[in-house]
PDB file of N, CA and C in Angstrom:
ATOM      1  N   UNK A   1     101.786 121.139  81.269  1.00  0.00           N
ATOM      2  CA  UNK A   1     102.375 121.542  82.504  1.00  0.00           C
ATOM      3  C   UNK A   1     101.649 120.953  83.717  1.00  0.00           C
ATOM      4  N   UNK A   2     100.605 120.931  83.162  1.00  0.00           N
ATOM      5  CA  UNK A   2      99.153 120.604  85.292  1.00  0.00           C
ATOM      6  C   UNK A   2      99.833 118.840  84.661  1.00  0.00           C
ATOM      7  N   UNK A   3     100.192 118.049  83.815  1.00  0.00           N
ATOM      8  CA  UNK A   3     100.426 116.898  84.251  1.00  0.00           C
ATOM      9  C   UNK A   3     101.698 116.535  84.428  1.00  0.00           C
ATOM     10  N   UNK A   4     102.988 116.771  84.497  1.00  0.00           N
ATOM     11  CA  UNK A   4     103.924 116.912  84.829  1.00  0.00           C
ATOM     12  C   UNK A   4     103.915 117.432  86.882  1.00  0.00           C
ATOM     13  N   UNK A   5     103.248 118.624  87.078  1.00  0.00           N
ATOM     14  CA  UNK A   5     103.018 118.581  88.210  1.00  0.00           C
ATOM     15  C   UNK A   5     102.049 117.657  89.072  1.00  0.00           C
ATOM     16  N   UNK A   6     101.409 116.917  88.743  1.00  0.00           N
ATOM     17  CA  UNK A   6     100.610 116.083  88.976  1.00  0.00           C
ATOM     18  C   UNK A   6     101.418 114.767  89.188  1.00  0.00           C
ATOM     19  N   UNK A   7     102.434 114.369  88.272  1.00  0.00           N
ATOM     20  CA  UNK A   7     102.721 112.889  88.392  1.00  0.00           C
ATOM     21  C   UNK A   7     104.058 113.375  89.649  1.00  0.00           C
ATOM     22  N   UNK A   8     104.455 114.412  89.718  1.00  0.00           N
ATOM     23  CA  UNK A   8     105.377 114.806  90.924  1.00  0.00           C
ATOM     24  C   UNK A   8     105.256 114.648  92.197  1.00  0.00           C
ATOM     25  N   UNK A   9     103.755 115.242  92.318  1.00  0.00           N
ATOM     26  CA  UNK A   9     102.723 114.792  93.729  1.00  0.00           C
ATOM     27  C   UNK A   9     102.704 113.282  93.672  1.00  0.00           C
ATOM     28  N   UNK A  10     102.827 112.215  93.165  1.00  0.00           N
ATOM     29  CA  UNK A  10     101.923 110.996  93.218  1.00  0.00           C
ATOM     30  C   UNK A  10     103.298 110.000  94.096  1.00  0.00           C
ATOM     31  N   UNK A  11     102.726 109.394  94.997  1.00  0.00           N
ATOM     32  CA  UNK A  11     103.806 108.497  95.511  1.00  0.00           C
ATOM     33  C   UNK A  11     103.537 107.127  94.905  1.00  0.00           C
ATOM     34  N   UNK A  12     105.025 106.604  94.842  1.00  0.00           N
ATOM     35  CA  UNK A  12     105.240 105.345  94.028  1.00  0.00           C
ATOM     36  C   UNK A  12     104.766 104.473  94.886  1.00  0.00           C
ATOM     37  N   UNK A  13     104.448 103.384  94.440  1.00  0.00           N
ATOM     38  CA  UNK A  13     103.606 102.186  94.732  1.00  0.00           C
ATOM     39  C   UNK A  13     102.103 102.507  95.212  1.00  0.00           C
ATOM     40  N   UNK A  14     101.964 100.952  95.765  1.00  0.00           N
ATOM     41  CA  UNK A  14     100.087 100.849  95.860  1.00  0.00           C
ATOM     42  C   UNK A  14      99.894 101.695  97.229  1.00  0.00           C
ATOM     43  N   UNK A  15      98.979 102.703  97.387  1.00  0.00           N
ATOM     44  CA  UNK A  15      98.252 103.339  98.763  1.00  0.00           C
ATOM     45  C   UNK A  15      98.328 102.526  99.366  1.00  0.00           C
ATOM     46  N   UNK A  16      98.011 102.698 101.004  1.00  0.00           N
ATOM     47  CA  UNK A  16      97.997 102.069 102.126  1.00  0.00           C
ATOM     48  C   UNK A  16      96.450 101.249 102.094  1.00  0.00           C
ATOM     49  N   UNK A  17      96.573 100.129 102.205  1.00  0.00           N
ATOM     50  CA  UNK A  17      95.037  99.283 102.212  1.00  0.00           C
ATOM     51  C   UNK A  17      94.446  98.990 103.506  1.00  0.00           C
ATOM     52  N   UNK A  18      94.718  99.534 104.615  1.00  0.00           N
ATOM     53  CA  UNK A  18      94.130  99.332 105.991  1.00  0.00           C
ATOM     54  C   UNK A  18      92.743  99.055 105.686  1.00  0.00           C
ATOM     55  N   UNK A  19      92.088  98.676 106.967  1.00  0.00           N
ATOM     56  CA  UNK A  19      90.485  98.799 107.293  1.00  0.00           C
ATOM     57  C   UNK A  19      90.159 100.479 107.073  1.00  0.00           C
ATOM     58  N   UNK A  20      91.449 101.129 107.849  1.00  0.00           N
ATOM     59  CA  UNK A  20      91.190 102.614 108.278  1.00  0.00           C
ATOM     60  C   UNK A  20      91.345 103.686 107.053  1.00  0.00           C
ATOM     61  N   UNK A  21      91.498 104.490 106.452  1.00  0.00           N
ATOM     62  CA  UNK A  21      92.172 105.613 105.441  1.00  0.00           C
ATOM     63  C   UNK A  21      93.704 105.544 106.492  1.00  0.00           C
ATOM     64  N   UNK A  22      94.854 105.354 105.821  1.00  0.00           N
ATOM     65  CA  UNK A  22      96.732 105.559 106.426  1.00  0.00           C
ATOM     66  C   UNK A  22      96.576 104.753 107.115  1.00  0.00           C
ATOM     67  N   UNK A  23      95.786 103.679 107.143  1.00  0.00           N
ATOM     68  CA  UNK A  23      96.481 102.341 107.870  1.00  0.00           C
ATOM     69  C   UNK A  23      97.605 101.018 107.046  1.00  0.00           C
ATOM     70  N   UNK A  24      98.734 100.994 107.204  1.00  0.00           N
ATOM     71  CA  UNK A  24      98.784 100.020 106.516  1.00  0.00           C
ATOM     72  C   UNK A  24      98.776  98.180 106.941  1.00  0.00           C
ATOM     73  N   UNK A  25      98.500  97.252 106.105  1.00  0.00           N
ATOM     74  CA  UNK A  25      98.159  96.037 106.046  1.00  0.00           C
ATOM     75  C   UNK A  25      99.235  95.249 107.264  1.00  0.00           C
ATOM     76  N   UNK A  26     100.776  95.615 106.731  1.00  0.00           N
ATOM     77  CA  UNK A  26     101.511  95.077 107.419  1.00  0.00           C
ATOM     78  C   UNK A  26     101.789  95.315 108.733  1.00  0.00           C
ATOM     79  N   UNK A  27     101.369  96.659 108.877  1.00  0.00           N
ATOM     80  CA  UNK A  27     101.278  96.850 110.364  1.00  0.00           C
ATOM     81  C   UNK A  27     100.641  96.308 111.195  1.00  0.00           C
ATOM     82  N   UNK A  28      99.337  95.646 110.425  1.00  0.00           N
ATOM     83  CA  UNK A  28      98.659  94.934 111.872  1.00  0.00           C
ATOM     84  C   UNK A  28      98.960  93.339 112.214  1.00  0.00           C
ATOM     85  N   UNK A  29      98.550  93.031 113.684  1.00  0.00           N
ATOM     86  CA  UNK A  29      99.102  91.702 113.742  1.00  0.00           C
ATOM     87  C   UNK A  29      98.966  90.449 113.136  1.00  0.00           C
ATOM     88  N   UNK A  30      99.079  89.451 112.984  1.00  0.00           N
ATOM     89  CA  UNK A  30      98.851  88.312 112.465  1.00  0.00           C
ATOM     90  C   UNK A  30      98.200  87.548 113.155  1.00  0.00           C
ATOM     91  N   UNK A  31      97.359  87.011 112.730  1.00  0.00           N
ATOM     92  CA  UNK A  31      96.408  85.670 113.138  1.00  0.00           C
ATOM     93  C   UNK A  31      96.706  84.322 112.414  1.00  0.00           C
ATOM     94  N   UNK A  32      97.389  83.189 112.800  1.00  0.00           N
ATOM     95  CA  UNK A  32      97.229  81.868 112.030  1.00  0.00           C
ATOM     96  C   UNK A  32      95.783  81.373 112.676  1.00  0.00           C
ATOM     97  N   UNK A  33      94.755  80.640 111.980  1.00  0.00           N
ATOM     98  CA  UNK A  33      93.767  79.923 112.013  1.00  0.00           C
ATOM     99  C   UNK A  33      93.886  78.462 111.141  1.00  0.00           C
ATOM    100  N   UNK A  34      93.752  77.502 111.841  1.00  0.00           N
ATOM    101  CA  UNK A  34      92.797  76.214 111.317  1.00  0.00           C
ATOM    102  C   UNK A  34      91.659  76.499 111.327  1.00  0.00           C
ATOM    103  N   UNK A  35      91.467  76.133 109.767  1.00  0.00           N
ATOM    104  CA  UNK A  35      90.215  75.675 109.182  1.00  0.00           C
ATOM    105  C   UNK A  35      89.778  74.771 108.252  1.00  0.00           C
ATOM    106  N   UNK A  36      89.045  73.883 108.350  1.00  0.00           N
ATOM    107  CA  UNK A  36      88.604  72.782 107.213  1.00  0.00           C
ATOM    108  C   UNK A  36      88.801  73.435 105.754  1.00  0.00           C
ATOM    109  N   UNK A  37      89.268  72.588 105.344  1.00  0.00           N
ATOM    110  CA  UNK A  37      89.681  72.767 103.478  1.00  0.00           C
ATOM    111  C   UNK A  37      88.263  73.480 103.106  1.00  0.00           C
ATOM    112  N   UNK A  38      87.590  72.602 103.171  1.00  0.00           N
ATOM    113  CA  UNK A  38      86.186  73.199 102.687  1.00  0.00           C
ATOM    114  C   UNK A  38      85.921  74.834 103.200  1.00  0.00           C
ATOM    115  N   UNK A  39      86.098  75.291 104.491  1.00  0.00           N
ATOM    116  CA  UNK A  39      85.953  76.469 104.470  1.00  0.00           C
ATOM    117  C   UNK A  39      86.874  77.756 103.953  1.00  0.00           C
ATOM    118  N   UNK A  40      88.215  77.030 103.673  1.00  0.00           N
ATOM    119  CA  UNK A  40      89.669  77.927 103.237  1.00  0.00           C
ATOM    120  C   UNK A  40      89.315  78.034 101.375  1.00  0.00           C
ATOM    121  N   UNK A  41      88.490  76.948 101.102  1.00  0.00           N
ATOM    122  CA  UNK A  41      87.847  77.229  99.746  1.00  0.00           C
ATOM    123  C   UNK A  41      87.036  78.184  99.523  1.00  0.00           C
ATOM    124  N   UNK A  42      85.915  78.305 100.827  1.00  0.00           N
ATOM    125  CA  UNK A  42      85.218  79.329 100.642  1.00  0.00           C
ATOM    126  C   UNK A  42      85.422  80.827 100.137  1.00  0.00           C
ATOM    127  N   UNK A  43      86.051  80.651 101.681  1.00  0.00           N
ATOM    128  CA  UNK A  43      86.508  82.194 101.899  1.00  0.00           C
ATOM    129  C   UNK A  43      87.866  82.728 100.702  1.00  0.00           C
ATOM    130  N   UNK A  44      88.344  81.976  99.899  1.00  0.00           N
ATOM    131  CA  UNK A  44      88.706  82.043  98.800  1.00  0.00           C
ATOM    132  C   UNK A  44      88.289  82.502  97.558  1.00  0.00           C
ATOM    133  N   UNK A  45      86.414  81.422  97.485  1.00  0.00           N
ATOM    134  CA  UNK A  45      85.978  81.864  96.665  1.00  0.00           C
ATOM    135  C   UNK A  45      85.520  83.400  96.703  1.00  0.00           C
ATOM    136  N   UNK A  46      84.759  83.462  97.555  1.00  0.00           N
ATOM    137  CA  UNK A  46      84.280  84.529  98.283  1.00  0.00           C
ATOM    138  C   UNK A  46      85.080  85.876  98.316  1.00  0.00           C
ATOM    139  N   UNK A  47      86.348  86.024  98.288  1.00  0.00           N
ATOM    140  CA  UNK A  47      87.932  86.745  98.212  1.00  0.00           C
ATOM    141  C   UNK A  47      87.464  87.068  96.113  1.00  0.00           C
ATOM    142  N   UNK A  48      87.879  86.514  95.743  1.00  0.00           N
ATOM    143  CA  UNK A  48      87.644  86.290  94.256  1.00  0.00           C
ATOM    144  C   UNK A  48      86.496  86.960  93.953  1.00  0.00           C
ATOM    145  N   UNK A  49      85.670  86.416  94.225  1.00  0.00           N
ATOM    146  CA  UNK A  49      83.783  86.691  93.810  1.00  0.00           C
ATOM    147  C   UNK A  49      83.656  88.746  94.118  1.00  0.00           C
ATOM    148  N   UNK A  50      84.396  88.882  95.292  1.00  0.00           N
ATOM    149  CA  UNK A  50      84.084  90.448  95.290  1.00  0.00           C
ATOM    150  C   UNK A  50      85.197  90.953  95.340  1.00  0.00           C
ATOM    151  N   UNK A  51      85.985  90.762  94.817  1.00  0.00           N
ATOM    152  CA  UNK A  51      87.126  91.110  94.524  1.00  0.00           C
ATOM    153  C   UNK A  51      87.821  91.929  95.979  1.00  0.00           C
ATOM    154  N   UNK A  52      87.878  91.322  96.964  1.00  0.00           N
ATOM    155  CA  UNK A  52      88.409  91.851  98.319  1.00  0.00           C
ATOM    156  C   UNK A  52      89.555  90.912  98.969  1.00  0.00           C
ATOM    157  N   UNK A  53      90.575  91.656  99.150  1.00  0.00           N
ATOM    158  CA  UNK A  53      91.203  90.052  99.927  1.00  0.00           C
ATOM    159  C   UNK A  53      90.776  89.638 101.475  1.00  0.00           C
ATOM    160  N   UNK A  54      91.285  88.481 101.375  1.00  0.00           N
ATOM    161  CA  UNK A  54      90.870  87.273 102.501  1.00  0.00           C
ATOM    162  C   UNK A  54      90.378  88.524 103.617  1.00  0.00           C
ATOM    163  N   UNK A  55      91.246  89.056 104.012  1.00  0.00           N
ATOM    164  CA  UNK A  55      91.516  89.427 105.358  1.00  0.00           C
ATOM    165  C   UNK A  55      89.836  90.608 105.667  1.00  0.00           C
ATOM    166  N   UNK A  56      89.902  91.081 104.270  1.00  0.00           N
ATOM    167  CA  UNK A  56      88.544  92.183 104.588  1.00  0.00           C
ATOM    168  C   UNK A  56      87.296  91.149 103.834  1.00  0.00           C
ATOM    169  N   UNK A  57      87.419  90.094 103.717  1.00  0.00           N
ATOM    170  CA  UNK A  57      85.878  88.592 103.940  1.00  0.00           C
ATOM    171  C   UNK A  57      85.703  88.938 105.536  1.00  0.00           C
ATOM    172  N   UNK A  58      86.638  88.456 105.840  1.00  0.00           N
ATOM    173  CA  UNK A  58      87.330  87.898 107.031  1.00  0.00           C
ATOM    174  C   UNK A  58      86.437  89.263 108.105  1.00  0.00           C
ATOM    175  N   UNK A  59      86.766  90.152 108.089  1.00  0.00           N
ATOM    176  CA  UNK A  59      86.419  91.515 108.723  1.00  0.00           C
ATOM    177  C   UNK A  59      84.894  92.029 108.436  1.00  0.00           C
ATOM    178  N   UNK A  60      84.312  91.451 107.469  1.00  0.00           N
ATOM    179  CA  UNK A  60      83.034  91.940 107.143  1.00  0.00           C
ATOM    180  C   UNK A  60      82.112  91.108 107.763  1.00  0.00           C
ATOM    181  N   UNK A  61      82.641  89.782 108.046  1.00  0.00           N
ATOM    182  CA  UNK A  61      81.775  88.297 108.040  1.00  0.00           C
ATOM    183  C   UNK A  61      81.880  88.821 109.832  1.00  0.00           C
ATOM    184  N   UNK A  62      83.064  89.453 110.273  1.00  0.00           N
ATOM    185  CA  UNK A  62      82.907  89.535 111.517  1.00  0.00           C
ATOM    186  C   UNK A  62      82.107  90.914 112.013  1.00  0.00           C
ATOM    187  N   UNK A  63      82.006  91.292 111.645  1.00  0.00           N
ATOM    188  CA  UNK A  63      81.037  92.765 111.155  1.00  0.00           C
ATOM    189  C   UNK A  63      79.680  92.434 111.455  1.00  0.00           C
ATOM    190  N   UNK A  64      79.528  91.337 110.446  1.00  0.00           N
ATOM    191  CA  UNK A  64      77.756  91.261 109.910  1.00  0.00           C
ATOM    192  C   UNK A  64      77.424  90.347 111.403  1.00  0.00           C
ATOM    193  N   UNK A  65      78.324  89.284 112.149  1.00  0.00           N
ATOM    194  CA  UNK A  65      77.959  88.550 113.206  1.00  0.00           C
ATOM    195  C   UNK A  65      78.135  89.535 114.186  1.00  0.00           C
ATOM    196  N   UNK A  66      78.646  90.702 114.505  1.00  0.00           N
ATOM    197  CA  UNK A  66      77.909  91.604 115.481  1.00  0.00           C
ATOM    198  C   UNK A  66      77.414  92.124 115.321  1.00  0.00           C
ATOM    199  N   UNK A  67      76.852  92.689 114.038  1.00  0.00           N
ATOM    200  CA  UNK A  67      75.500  93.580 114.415  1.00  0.00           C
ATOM    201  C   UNK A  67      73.938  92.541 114.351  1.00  0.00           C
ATOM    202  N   UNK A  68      74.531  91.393 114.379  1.00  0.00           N
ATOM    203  CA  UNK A  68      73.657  90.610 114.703  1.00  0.00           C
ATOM    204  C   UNK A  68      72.778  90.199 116.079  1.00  0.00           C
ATOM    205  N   UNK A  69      74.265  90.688 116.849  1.00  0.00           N
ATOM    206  CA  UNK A  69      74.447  90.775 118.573  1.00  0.00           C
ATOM    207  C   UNK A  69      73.520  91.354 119.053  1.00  0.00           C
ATOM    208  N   UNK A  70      72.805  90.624 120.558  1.00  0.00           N
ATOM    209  CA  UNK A  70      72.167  91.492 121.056  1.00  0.00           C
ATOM    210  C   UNK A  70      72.856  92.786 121.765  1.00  0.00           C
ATOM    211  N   UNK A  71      72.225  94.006 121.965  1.00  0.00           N
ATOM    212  CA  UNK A  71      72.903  95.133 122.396  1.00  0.00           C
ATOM    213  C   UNK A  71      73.785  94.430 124.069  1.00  0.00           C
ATOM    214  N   UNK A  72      73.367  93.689 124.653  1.00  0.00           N
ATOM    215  CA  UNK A  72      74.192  93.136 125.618  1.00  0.00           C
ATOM    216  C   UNK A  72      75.306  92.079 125.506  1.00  0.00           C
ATOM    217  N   UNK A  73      75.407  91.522 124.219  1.00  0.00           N
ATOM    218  CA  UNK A  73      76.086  90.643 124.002  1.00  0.00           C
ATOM    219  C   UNK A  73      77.396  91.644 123.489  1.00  0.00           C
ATOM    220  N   UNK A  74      76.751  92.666 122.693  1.00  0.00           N
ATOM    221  CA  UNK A  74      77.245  93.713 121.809  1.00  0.00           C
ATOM    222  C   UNK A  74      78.418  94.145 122.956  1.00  0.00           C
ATOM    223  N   UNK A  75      78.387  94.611 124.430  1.00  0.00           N
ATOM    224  CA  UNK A  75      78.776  95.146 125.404  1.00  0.00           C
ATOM    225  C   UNK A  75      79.898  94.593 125.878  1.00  0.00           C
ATOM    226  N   UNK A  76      79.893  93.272 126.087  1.00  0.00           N
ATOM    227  CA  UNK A  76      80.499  91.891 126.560  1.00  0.00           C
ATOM    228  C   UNK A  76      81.701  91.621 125.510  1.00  0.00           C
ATOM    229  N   UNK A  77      81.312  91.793 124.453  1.00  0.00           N
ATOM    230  CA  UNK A  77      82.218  91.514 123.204  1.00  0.00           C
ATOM    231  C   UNK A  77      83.539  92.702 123.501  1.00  0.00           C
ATOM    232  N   UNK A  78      82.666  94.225 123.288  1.00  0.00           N
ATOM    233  CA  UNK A  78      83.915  95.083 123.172  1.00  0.00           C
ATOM    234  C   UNK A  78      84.791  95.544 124.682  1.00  0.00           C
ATOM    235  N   UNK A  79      84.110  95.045 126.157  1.00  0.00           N
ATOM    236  CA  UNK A  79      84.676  94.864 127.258  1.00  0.00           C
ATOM    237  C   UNK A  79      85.671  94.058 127.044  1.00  0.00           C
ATOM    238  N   UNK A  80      85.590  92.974 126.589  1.00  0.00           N
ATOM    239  CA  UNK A  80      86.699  91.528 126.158  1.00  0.00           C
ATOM    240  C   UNK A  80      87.707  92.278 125.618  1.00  0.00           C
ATOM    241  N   UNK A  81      87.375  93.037 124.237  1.00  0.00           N
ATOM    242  CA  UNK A  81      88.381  93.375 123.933  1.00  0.00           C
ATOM    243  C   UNK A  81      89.232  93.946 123.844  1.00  0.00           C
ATOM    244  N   UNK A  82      88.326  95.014 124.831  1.00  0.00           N
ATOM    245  CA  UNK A  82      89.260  96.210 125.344  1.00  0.00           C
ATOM    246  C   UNK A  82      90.235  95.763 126.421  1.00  0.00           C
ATOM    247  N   UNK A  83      89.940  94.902 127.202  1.00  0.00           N
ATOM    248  CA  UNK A  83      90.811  94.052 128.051  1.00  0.00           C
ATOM    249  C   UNK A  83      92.040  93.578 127.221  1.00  0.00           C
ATOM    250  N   UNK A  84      91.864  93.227 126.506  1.00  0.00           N
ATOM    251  CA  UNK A  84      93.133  92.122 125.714  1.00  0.00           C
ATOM    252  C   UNK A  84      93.679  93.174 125.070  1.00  0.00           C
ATOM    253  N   UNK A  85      92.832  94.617 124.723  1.00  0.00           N
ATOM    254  CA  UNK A  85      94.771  95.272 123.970  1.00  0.00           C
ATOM    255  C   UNK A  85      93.670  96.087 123.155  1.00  0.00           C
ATOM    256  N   UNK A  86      92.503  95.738 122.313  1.00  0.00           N
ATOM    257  CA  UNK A  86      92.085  96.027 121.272  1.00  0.00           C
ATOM    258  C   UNK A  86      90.494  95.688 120.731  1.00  0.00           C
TER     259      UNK A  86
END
């Protein structure tokens, strides 16, 4: 009986994969980028190697280069972007 009620609760298809918990993927905007073959390999391999897709490489690599930031650079960055929308 508890698994019958259980598979009732469960919604069909894959959860929402945002950055956020109920964000979903398609909702956010799109970015096209050029980049050298050599680096679209990378970040490929790299996609593969930890089993994450492109987009959260992509989000971590930009992650790890600001907390790299100095706390004033740090400032400058999220002023910018709060200007532009986000």
């Amino acid at each position: 009986m508890a698994r019958r009620d259980r598979q009732q609760t469960r919604r069909a298809g894959r959860p929402p994969a945002g950055a956020h918990p109920g964000e979903k993927v398609k909702d956010y905007p799109q970015v096209s980028l050029r980049i050298p073959p050599t680096l679209k390999s990378q970040l490929y391999a790299l996609s593969i190697l930890q089993s994450k897709p492109q987009w959260r490489v992509l989000i971590d690599a930009l992650e790890c280069l600001m907390s790299a930031l100095p706390e004033s650079d740090m400032r400058k960055v999220r002023q910018i972007a709060k200007a532009v929308g986000r």
